[in-house]
C-alpha atoms as a PDB file:
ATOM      1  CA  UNK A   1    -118.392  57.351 -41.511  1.00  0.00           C
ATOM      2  CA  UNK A   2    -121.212  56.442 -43.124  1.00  0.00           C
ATOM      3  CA  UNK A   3    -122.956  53.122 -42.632  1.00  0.00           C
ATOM      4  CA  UNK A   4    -120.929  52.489 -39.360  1.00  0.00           C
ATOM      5  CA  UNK A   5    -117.408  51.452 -39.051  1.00  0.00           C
ATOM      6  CA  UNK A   6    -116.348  48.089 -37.542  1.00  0.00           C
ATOM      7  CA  UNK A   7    -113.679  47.874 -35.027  1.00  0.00           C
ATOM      8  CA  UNK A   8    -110.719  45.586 -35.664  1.00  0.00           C
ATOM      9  CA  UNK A   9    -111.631  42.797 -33.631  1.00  0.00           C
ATOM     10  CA  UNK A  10    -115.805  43.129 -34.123  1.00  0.00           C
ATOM     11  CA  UNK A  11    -117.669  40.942 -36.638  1.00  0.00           C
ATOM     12  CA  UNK A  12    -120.652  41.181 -37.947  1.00  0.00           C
ATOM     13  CA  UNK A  13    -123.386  43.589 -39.185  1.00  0.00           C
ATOM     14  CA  UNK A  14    -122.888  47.118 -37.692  1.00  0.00           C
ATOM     15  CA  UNK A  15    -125.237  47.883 -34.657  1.00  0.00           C
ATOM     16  CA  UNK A  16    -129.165  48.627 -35.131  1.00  0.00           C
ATOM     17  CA  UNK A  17    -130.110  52.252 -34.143  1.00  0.00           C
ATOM     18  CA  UNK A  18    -133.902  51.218 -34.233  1.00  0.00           C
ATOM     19  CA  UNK A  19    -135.978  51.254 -31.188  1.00  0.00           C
ATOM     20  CA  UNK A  20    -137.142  47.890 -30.622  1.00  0.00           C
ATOM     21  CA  UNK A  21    -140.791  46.985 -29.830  1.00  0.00           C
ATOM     22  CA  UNK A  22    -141.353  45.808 -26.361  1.00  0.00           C
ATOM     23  CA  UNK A  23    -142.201  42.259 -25.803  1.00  0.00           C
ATOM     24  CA  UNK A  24    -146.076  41.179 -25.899  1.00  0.00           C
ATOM     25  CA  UNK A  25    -147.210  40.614 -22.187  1.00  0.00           C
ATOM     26  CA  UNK A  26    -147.860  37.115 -21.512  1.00  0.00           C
ATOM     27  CA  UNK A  27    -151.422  35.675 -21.614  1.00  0.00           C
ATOM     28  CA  UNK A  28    -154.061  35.757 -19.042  1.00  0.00           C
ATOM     29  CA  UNK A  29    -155.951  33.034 -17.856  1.00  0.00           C
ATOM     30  CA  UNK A  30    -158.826  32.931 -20.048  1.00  0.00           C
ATOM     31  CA  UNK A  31    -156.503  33.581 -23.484  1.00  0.00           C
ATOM     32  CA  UNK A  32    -154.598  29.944 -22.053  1.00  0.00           C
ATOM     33  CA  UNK A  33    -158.222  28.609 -21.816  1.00  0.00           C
ATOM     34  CA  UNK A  34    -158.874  30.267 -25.445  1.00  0.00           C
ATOM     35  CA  UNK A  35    -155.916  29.057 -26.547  1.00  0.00           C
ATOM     36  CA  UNK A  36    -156.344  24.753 -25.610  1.00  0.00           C
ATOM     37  CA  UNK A  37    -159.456  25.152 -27.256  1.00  0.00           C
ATOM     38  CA  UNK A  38    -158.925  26.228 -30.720  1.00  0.00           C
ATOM     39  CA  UNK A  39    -155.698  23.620 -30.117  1.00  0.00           C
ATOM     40  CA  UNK A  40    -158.221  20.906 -29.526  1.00  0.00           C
ATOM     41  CA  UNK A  41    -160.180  22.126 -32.039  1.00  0.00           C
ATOM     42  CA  UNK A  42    -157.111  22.027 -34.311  1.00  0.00           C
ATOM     43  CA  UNK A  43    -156.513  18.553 -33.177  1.00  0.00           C
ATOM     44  CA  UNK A  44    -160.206  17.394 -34.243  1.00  0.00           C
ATOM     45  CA  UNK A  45    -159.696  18.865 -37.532  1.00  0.00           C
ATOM     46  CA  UNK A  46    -156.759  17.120 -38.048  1.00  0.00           C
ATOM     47  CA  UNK A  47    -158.412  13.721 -37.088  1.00  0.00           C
ATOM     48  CA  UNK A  48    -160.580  14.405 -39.819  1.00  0.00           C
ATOM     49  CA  UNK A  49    -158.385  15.547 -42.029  1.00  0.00           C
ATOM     50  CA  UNK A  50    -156.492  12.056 -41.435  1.00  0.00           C
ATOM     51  CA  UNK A  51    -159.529   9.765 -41.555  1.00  0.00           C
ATOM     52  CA  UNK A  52    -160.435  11.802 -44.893  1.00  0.00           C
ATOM     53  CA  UNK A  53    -157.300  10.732 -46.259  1.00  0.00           C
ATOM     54  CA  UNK A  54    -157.503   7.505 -45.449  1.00  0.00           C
ATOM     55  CA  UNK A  55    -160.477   7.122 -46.793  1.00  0.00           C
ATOM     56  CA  UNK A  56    -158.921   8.900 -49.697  1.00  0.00           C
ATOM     57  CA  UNK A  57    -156.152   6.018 -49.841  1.00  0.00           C
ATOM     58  CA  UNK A  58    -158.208   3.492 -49.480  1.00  0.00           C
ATOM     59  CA  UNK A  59    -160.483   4.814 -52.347  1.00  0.00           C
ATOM     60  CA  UNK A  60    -157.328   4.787 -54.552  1.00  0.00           C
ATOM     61  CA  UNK A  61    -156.313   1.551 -54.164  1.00  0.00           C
ATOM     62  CA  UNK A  62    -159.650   0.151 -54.663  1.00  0.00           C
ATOM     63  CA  UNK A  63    -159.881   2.232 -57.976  1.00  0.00           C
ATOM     64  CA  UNK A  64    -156.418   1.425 -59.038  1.00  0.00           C
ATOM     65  CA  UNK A  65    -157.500  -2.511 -59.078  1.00  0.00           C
ATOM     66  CA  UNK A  66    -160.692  -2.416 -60.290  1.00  0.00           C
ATOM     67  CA  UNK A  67    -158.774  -0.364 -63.278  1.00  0.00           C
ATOM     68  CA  UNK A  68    -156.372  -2.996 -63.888  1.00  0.00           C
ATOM     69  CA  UNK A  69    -158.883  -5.764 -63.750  1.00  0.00           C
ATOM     70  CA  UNK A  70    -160.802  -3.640 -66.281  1.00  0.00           C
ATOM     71  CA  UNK A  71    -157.573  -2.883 -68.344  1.00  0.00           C
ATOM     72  CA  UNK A  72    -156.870  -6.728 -68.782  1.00  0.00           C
ATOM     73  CA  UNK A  73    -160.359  -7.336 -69.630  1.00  0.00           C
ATOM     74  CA  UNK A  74    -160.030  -4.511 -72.305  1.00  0.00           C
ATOM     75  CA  UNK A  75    -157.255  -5.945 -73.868  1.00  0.00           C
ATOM     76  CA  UNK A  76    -158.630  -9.766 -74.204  1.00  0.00           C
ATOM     77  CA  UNK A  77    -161.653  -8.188 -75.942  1.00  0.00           C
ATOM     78  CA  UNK A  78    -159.896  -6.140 -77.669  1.00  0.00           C
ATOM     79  CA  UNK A  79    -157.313  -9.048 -78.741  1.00  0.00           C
ATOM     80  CA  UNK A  80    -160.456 -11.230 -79.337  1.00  0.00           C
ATOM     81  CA  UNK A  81    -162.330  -8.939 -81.606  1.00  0.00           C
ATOM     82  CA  UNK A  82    -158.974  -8.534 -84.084  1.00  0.00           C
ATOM     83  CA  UNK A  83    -158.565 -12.199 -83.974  1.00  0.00           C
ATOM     84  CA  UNK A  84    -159.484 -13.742 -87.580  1.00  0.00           C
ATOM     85  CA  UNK A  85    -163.054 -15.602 -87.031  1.00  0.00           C
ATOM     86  CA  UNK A  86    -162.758 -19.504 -87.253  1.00  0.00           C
ATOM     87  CA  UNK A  87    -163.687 -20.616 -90.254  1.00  0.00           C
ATOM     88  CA  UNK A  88    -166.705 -22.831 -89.159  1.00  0.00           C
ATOM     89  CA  UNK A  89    -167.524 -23.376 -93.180  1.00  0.00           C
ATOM     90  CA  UNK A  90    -167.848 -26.393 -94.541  1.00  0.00           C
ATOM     91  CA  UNK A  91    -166.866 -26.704 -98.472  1.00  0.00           C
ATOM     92  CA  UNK A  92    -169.645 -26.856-100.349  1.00  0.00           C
ATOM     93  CA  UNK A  93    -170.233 -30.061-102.829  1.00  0.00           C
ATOM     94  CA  UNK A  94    -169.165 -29.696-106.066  1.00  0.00           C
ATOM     95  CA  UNK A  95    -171.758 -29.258-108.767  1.00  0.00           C
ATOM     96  CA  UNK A  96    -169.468 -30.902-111.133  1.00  0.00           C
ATOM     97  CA  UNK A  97    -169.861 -34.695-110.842  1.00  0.00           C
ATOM     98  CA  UNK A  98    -166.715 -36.987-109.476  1.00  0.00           C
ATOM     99  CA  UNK A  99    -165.879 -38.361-112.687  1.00  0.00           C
ATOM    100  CA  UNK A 100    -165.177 -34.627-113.782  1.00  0.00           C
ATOM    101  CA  UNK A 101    -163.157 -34.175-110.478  1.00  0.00           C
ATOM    102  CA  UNK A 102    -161.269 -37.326-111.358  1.00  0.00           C
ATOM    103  CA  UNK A 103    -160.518 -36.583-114.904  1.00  0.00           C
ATOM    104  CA  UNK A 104    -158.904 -32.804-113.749  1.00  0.00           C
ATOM    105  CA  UNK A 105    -156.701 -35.070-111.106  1.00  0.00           C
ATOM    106  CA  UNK A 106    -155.551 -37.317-113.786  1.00  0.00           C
ATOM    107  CA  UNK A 107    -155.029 -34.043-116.070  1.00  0.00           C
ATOM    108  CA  UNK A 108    -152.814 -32.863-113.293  1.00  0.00           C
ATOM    109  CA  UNK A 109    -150.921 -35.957-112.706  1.00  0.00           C
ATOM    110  CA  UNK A 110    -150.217 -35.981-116.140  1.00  0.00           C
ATOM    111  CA  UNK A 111    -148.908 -32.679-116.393  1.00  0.00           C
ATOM    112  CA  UNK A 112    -146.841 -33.441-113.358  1.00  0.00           C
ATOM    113  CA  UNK A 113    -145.283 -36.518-114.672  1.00  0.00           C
ATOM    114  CA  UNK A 114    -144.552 -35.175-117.918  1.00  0.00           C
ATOM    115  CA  UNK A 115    -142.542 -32.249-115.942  1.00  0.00           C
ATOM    116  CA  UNK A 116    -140.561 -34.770-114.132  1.00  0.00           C
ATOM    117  CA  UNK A 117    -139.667 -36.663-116.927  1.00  0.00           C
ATOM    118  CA  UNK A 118    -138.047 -33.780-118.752  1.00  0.00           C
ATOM    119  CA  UNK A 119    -136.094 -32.899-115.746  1.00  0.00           C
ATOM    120  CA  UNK A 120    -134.721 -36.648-115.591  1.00  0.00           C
ATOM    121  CA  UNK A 121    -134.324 -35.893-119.269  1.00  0.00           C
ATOM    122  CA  UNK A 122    -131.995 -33.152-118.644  1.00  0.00           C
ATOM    123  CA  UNK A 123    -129.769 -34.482-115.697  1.00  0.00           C
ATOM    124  CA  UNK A 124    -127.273 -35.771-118.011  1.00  0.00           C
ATOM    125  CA  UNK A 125    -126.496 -32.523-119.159  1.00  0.00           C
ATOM    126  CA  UNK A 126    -126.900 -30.857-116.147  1.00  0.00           C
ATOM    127  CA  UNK A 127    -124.147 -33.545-114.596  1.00  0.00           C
ATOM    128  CA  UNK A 128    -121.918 -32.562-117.964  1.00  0.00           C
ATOM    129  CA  UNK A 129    -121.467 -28.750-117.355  1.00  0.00           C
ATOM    130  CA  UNK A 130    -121.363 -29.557-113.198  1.00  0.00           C
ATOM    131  CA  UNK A 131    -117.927 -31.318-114.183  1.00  0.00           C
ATOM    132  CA  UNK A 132    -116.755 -28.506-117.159  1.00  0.00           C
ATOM    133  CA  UNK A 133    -117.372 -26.427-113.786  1.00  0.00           C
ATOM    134  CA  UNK A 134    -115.100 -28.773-111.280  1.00  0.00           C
ATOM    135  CA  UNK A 135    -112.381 -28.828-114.313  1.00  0.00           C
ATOM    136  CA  UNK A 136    -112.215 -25.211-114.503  1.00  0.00           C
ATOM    137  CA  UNK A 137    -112.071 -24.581-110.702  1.00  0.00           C
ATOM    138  CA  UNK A 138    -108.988 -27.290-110.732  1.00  0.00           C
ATOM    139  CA  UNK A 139    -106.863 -25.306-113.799  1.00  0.00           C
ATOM    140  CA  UNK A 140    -107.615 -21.933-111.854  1.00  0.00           C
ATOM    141  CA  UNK A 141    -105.649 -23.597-109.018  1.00  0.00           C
ATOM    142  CA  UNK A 142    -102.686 -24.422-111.149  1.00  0.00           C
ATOM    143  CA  UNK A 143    -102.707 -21.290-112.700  1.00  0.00           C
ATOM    144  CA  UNK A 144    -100.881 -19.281-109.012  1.00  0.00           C
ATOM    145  CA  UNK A 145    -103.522 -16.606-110.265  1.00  0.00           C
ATOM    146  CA  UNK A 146    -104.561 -14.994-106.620  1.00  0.00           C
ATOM    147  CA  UNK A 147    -107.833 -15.006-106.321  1.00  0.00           C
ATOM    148  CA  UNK A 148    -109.595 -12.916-103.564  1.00  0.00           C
ATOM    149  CA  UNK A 149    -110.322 -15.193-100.127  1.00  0.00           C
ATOM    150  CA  UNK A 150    -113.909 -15.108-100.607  1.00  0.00           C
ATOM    151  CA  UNK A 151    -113.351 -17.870-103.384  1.00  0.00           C
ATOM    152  CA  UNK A 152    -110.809 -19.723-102.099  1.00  0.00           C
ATOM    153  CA  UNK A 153    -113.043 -22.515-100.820  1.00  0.00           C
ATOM    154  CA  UNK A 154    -112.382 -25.940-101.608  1.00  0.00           C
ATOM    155  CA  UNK A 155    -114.839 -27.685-103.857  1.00  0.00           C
ATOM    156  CA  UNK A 156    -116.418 -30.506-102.220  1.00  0.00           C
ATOM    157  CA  UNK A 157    -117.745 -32.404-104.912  1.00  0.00           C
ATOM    158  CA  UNK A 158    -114.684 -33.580-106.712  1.00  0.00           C
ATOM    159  CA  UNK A 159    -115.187 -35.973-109.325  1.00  0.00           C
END
């Protein structure tokens, strides 16, 4: 058969037909000798390698905080420079003299009282239609009309 058969009770890839290489002689003397000193040589370079790195780390870390340091200082100035300027100026004098000033403040008071006088004018009516309002709230209540819950408060001000 091709490919090799396997027997009942045999696992396992079928047997290798290839000759197989013999195995490499064992060193001499002088390869062991050759052989501890490219392994301390090996072992220096590695020192290196491991102080590099190190050095490496250590470089890092002091690049890492001098970056945040800078990073917050960024910021403050950057913050600082948005920030409106204080207004350090001082209102200038008025070429107008301070009897003009005073006449425009009574002007204004004026105006001002005259506007509160015709709202005090107008409470009484205002008072009238709040109770045509209160009346009409009470006769939808006797009416058993359903009215949607959103209006069902109570009014408050019953007069």
């Amino acid at each position: 058969m091709a490919g090799g058969s396997h027997a009942p009770g045999q696992a396992g890839d079928p047997p290798n037909h290839r000759k197989r290489k013999a195995p490499v002689p064992t060193a001499a003397a002088g390869d062991e000798a050759e052989a501890e000193a490219e392994a301390h040589a090996l072992g220096r370079e590695v020192e290196e390698l491991e102080e590099g790195l190190a050095d490496l780390d250590r470089r890092v870390l002091e690049h890492l905080r001098s970056t945040a340091t800078r990073l917050a200082d960024a910021a403050v100035d950057r913050l600082a420079a948005l920030r409106p300027p204080a207004c350090q100026e001082f209102p200038a004098v008025s070429e107008t003299s301070s009897s003009e000033d005073q006449e425009q403040l009574h002007k204004k008071l004026n105006i001002l009282k005259s506007k509160i006088e015709a709202n005090i004018a107008d409470l009484p009516k205002v008072l009238e239609k709040m109770h045509e309002s209160v009346a009409r709230c009470k006769n939808l209540e006797n009416l058993d009309v359903k009215i949607h819950p959103i209006f069902q408060t109570r009014c408050l001000y019953h007069v």
